[in-house]
PDB file of N, CA and C in Angstrom:
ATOM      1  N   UNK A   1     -16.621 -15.127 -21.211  1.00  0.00           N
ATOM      2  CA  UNK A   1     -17.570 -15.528 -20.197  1.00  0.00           C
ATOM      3  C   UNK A   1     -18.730 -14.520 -20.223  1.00  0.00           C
ATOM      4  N   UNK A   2     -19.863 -14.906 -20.500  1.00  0.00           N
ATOM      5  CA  UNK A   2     -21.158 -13.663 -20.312  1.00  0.00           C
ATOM      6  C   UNK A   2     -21.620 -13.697 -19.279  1.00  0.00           C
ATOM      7  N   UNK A   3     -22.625 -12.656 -18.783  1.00  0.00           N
ATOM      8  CA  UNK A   3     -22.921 -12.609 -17.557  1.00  0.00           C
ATOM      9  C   UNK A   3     -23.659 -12.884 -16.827  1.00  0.00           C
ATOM     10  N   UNK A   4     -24.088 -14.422 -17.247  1.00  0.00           N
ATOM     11  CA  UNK A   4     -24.815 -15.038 -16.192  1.00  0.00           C
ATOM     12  C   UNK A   4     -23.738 -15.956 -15.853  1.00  0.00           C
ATOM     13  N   UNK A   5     -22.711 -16.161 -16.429  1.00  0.00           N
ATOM     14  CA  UNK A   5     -22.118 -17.326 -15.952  1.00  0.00           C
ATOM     15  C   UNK A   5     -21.092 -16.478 -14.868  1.00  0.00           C
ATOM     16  N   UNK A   6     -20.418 -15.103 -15.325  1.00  0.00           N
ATOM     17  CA  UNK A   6     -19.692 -14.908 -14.195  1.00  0.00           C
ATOM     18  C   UNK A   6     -20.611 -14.270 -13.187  1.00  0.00           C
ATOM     19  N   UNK A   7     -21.688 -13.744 -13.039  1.00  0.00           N
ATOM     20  CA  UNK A   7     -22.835 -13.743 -12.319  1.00  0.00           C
ATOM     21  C   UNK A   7     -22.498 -14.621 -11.100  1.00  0.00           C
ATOM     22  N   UNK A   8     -23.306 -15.989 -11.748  1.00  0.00           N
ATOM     23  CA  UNK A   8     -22.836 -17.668 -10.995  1.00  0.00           C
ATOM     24  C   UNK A   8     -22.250 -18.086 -10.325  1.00  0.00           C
ATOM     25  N   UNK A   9     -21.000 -17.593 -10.769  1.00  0.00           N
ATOM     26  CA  UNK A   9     -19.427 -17.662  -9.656  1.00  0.00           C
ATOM     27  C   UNK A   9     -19.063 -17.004  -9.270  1.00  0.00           C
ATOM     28  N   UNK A  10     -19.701 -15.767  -8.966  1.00  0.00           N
ATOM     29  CA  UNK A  10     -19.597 -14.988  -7.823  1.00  0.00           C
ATOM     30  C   UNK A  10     -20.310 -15.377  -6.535  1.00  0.00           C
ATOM     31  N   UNK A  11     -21.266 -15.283  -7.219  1.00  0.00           N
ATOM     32  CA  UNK A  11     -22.831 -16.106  -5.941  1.00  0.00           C
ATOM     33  C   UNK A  11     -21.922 -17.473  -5.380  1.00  0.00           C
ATOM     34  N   UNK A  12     -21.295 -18.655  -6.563  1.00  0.00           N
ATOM     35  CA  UNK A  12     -20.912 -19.692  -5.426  1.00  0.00           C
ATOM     36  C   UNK A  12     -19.909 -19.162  -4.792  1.00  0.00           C
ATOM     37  N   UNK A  13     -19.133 -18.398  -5.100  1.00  0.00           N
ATOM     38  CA  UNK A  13     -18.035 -18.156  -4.439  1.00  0.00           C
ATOM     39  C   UNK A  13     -18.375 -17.406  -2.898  1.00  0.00           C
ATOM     40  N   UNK A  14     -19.665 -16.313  -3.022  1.00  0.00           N
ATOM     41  CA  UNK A  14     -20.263 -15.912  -1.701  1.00  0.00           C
ATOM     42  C   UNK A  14     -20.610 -16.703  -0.762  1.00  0.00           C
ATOM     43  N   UNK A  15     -20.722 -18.253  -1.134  1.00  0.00           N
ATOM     44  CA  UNK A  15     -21.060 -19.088  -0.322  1.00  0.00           C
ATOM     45  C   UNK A  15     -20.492 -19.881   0.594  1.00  0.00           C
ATOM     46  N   UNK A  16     -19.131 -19.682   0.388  1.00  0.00           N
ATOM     47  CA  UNK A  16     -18.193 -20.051   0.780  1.00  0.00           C
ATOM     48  C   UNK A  16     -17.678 -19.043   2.051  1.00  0.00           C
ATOM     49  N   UNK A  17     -17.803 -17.813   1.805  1.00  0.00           N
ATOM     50  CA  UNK A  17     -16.945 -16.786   2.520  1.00  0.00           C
ATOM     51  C   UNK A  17     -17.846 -16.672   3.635  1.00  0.00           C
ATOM     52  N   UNK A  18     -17.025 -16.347   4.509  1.00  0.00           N
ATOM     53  CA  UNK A  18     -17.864 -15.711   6.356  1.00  0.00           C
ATOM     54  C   UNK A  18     -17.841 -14.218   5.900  1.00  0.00           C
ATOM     55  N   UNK A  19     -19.006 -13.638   6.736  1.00  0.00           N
ATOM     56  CA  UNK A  19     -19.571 -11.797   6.564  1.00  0.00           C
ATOM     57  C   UNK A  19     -18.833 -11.424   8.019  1.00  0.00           C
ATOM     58  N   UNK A  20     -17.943 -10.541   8.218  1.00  0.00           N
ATOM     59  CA  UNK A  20     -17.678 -10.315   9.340  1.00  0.00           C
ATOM     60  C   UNK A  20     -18.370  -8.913   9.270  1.00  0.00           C
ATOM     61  N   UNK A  21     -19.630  -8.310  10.377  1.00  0.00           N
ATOM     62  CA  UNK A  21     -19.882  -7.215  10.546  1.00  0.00           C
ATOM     63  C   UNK A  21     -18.921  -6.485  11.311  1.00  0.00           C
ATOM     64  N   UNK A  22     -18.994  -4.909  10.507  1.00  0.00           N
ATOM     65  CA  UNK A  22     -17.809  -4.214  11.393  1.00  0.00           C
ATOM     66  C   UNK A  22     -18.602  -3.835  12.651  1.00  0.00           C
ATOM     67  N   UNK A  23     -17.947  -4.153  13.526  1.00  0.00           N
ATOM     68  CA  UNK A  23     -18.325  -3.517  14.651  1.00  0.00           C
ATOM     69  C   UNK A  23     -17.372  -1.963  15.094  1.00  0.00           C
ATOM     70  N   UNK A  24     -17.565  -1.329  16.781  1.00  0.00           N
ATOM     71  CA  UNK A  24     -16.736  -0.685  16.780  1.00  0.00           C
ATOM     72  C   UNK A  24     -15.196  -0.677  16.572  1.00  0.00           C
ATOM     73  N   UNK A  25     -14.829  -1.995  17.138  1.00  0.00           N
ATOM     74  CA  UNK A  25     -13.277  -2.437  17.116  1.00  0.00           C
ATOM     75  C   UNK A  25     -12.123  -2.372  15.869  1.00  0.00           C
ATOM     76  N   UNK A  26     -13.212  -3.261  14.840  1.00  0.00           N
ATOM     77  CA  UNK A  26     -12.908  -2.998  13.761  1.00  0.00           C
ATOM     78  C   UNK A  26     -12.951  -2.072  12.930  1.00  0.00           C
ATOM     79  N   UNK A  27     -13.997  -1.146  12.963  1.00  0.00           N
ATOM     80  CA  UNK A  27     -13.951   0.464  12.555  1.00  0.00           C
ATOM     81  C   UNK A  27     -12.824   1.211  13.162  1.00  0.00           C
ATOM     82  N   UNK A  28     -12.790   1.086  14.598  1.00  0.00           N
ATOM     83  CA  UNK A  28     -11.269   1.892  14.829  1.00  0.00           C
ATOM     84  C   UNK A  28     -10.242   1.348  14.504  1.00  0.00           C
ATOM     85  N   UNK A  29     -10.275  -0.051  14.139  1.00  0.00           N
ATOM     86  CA  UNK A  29      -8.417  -0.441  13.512  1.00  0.00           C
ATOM     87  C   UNK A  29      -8.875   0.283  11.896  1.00  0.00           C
ATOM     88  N   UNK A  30     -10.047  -0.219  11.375  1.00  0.00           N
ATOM     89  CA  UNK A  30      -9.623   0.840  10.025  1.00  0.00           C
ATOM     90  C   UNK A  30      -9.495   1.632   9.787  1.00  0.00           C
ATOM     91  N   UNK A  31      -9.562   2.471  10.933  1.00  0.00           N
ATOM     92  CA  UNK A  31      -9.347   3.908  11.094  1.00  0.00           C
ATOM     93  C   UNK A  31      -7.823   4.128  11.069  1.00  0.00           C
ATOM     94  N   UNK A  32      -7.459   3.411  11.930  1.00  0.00           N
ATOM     95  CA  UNK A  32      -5.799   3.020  12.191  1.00  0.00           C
ATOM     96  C   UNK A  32      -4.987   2.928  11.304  1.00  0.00           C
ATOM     97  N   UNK A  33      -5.593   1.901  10.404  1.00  0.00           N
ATOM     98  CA  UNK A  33      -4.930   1.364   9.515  1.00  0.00           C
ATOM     99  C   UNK A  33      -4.928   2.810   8.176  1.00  0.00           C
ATOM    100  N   UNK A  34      -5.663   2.884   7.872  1.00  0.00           N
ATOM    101  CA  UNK A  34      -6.198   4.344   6.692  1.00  0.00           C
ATOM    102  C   UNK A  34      -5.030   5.175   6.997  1.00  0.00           C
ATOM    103  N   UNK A  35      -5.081   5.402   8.225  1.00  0.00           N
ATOM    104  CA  UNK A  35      -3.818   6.516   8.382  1.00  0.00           C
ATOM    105  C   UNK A  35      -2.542   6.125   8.962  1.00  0.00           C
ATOM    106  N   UNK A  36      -1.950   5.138   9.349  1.00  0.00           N
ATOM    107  CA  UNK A  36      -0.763   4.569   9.284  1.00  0.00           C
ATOM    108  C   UNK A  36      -0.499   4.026   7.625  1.00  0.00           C
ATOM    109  N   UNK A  37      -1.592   3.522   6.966  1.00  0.00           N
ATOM    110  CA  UNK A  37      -0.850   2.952   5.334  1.00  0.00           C
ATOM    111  C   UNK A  37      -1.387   3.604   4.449  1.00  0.00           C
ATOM    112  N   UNK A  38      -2.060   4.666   4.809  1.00  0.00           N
ATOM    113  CA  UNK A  38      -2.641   5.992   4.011  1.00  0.00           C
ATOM    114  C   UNK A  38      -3.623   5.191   2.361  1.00  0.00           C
ATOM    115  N   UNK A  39      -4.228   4.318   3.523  1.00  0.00           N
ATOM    116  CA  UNK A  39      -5.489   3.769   2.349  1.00  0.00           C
ATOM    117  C   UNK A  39      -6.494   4.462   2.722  1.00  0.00           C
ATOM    118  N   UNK A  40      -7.910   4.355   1.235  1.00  0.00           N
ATOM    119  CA  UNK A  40      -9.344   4.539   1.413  1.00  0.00           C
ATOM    120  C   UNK A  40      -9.698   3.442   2.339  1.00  0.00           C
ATOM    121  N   UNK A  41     -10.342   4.636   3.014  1.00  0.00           N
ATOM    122  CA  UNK A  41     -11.501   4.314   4.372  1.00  0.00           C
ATOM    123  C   UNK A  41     -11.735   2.377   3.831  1.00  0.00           C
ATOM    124  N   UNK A  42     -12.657   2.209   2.647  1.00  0.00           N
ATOM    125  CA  UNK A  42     -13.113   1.286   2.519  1.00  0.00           C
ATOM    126  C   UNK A  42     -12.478   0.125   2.172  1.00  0.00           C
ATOM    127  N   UNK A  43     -10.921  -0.077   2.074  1.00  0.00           N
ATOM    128  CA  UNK A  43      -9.893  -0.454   1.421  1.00  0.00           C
ATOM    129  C   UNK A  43      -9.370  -1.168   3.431  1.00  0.00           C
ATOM    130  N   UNK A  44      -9.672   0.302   4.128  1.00  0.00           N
ATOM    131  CA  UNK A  44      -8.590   0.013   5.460  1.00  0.00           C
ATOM    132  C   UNK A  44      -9.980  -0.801   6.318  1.00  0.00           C
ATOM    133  N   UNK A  45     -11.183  -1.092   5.792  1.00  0.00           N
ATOM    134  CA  UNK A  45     -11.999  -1.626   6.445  1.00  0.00           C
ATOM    135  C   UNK A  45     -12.344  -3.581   5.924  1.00  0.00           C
ATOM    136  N   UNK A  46     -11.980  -3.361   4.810  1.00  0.00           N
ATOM    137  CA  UNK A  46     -11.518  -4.643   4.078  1.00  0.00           C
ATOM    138  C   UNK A  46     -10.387  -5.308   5.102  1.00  0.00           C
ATOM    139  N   UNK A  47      -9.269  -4.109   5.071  1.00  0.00           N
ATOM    140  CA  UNK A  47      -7.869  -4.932   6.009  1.00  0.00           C
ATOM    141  C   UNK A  47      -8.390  -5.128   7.114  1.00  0.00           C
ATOM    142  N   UNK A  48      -9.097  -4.449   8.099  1.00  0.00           N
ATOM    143  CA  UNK A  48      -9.431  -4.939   9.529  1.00  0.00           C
ATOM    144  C   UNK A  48     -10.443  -5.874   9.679  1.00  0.00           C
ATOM    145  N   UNK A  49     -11.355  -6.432   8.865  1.00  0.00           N
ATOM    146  CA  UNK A  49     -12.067  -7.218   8.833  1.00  0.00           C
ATOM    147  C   UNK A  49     -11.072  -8.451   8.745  1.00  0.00           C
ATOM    148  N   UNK A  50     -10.263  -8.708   7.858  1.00  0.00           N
ATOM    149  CA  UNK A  50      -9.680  -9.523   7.816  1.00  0.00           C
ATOM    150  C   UNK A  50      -8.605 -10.090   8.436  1.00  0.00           C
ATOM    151  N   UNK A  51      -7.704  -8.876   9.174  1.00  0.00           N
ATOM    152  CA  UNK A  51      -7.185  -9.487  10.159  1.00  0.00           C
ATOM    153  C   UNK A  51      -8.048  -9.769  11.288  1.00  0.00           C
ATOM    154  N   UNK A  52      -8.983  -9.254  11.585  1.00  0.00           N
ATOM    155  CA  UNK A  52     -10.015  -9.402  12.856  1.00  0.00           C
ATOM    156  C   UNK A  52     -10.209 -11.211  12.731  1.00  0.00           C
ATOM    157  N   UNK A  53     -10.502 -11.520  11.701  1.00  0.00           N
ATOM    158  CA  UNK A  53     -11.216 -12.932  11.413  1.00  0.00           C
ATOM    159  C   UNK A  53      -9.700 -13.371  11.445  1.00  0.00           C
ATOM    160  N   UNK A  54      -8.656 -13.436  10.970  1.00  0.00           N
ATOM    161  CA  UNK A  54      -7.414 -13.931  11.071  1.00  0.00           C
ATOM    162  C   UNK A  54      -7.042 -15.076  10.335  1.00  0.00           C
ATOM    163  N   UNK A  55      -7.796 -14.767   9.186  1.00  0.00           N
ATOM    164  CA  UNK A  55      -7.729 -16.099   7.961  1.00  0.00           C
ATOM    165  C   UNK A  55      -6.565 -15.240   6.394  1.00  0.00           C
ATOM    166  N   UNK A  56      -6.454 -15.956   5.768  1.00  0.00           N
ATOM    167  CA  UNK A  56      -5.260 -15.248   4.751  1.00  0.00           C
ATOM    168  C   UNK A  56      -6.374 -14.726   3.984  1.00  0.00           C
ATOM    169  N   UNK A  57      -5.546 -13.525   3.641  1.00  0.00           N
ATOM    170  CA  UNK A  57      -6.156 -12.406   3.105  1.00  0.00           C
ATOM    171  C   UNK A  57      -5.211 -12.433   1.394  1.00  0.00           C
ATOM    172  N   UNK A  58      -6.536 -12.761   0.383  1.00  0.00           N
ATOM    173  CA  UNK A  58      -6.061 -12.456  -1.009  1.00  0.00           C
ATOM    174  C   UNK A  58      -6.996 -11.691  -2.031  1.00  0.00           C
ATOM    175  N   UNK A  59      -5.943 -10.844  -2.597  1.00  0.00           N
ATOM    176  CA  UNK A  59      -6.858  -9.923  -4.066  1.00  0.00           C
ATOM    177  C   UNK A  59      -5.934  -9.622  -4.934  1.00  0.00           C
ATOM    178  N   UNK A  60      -6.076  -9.068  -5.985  1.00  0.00           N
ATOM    179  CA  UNK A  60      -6.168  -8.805  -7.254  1.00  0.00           C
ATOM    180  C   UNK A  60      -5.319  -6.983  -6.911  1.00  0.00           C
ATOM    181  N   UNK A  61      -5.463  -6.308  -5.636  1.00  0.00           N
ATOM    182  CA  UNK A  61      -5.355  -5.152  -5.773  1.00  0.00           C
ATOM    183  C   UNK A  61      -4.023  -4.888  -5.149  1.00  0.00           C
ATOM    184  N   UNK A  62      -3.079  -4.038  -5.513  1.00  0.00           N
ATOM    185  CA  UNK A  62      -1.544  -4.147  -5.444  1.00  0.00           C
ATOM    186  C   UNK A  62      -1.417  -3.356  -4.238  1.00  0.00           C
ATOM    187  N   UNK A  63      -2.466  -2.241  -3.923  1.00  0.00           N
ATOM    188  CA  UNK A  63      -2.215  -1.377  -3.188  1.00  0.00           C
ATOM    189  C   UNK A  63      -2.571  -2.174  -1.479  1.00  0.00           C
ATOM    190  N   UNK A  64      -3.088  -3.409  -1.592  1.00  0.00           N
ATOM    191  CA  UNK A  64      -3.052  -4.523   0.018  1.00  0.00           C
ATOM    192  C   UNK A  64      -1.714  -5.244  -0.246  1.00  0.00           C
ATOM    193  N   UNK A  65      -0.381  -4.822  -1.141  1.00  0.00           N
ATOM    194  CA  UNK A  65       0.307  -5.482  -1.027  1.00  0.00           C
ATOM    195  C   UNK A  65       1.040  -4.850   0.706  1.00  0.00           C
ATOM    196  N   UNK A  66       1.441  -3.604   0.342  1.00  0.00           N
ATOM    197  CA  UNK A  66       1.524  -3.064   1.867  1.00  0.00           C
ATOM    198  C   UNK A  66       1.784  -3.909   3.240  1.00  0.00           C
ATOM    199  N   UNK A  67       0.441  -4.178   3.499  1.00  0.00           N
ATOM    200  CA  UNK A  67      -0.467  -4.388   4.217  1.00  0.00           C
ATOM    201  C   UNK A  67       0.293  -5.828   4.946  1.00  0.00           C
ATOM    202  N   UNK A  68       0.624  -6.451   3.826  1.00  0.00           N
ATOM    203  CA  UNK A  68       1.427  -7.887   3.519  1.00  0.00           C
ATOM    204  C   UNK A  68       2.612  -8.102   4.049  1.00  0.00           C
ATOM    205  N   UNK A  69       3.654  -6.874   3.270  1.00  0.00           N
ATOM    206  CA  UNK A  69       5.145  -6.706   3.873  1.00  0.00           C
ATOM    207  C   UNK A  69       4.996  -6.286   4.977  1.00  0.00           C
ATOM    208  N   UNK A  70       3.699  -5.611   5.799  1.00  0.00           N
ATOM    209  CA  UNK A  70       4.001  -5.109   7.040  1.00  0.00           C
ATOM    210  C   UNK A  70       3.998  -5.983   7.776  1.00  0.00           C
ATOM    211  N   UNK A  71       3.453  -7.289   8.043  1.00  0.00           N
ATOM    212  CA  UNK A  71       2.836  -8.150   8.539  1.00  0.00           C
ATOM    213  C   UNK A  71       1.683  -8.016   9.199  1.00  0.00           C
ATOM    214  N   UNK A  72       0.589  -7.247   8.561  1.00  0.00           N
ATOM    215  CA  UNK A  72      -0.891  -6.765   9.238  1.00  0.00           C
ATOM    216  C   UNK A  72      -1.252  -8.109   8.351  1.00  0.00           C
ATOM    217  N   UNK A  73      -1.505  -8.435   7.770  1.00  0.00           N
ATOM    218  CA  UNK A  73      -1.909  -9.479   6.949  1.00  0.00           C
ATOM    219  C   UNK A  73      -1.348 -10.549   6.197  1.00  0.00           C
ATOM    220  N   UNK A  74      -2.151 -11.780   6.282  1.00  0.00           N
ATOM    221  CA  UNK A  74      -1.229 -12.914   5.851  1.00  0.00           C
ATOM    222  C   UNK A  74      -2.107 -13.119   4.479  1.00  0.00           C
ATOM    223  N   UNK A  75      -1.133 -13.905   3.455  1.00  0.00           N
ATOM    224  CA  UNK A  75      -1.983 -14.156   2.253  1.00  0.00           C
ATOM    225  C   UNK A  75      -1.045 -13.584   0.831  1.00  0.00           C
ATOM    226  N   UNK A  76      -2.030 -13.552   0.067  1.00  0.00           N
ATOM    227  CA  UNK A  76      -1.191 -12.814  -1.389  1.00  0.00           C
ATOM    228  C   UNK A  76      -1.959 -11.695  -1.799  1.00  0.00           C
ATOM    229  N   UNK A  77      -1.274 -11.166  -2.837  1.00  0.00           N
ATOM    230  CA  UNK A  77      -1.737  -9.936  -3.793  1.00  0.00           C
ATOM    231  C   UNK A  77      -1.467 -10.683  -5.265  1.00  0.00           C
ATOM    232  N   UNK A  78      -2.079 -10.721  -6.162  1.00  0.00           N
ATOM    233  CA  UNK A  78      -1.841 -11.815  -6.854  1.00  0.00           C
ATOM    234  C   UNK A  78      -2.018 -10.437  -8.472  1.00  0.00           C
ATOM    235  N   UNK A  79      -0.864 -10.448  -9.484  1.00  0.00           N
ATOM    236  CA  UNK A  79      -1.177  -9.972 -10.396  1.00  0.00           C
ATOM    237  C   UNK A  79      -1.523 -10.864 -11.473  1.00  0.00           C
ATOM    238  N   UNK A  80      -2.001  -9.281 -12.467  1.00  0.00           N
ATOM    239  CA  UNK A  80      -2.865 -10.259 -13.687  1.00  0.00           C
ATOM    240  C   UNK A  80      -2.256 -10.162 -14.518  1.00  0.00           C
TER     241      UNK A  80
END
């Protein structure tokens, strides 16, 4: 795939997704979260966004599997 085409499907795929801005609430659960599941800041701000919005949460990255078994988040961790 070269890179205008996966370019492409990223952009449609952005079109699809809701932007949840962090507000304070959600900055302090990722705060929460960072140091109860001892993730990066930007990793534990991903998780609170997403439970905040309360839609299933999926990636590619093993280390939101966690996150999963705890029941902070619904969804998959999907390997490659």
């Amino acid at each position: 795939m070269n890179d205008a085409t996966l370019r492409a499907k990223r952009l449609a795929l952005l079109n699809v997704l809701d932007v949840t801005p962090i507000n304070r609430e959600i900055a302090e659960r990722g705060g929460e979260l960072r140091r109860l599941h001892n993730l990066a800041l930007p990793d534990a701000l991903i998780a609170a966004c997403a439970e905040h919005a309360g839609g299933q949460f999926f990636s590619k990255d093993p280390h939101f599997k966690r996150l999963l078994e705890a029941g902070i988040l619904s969804g998959a961790v999907y390997d490659e």
